[in-house]
Protein backbone atom coordinates (compact mmCIF):
# COMPACT_ATOMS: atom_id res chain seq x y z
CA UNK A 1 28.92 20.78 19.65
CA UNK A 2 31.42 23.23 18.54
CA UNK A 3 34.09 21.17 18.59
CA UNK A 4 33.69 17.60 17.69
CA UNK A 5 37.51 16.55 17.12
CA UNK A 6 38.15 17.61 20.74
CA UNK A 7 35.79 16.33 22.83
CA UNK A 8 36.41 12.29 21.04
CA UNK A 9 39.42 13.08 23.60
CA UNK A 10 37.17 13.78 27.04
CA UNK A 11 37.32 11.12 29.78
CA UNK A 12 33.78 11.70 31.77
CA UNK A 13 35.95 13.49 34.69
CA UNK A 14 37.10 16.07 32.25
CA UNK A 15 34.05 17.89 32.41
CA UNK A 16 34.03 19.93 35.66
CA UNK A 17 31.17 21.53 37.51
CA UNK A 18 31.61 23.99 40.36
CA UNK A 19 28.05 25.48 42.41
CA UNK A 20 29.45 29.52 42.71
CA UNK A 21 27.81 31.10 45.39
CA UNK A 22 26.81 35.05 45.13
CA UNK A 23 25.36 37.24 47.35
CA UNK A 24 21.97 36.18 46.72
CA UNK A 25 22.46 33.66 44.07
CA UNK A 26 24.35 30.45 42.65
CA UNK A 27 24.83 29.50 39.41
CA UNK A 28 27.18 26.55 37.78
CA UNK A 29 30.83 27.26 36.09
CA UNK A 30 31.29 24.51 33.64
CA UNK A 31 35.15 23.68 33.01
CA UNK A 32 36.18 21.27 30.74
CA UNK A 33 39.90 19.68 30.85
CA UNK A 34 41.88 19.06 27.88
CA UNK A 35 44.43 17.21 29.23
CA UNK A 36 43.57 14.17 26.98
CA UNK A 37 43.45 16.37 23.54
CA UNK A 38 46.40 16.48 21.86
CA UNK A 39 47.54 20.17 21.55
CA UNK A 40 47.08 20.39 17.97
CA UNK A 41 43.57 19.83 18.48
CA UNK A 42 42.78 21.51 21.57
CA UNK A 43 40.85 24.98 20.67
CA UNK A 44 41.65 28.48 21.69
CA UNK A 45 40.78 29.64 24.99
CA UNK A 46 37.39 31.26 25.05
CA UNK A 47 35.71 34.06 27.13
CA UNK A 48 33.68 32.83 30.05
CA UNK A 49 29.70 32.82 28.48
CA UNK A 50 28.16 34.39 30.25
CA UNK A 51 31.09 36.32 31.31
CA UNK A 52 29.01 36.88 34.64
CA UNK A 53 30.31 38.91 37.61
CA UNK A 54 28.25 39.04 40.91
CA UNK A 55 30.40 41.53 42.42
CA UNK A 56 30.47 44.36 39.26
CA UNK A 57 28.65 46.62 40.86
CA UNK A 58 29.55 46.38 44.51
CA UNK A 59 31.18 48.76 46.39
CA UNK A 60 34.44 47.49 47.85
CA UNK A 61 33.12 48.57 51.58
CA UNK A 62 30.01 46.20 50.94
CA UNK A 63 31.94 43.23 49.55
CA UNK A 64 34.21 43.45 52.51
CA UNK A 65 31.34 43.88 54.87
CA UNK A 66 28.80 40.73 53.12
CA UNK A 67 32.25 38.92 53.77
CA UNK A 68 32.66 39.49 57.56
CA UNK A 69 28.61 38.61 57.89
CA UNK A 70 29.52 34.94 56.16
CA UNK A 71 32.28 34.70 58.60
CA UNK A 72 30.59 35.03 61.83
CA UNK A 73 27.35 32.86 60.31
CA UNK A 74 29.63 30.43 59.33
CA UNK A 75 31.03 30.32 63.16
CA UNK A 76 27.52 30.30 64.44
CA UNK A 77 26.96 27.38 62.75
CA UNK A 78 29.86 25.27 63.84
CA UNK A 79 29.03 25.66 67.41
């Protein structure tokens, strides 16, 4: 734990987990909320690790077109 003195602080729903969807894959963001550490002891924002972004590479044209392909699946499957 890098930082003992902060996390005495954490209430359990401090620690937050969102399921990111890619286009082929999901992975987990892990967010933790310092609302309960006093600001002397909260530590300096860090860099995402990894700092991952499913999209780098992507051509815009592609993003917008993967976008409009979850749109109408997503109205297929409400019907």
């Amino acid at each position: 734990m890098r930082h003992p003195e902060a996390a005495q602080h954490l209430a359990e729903d401090d620690v937050l987990v969102d399921g990111m969807l890619g286009r082929s894959s999901l992975w987990y963001r892990v967010r933790v909320n310092l609302r309960h550490v006093p600001e002397t002891q909260r530590p300096p924002q860090e860099p995402p690790d990894p700092d991952y972004d499913p999209w780098a590479n992507i051509k815009p044209e592609d993003v917008e077109a993967w976008q409009r392909d979850q749109a109408q699946r997503r109205g297929r499957a409400r019907r």
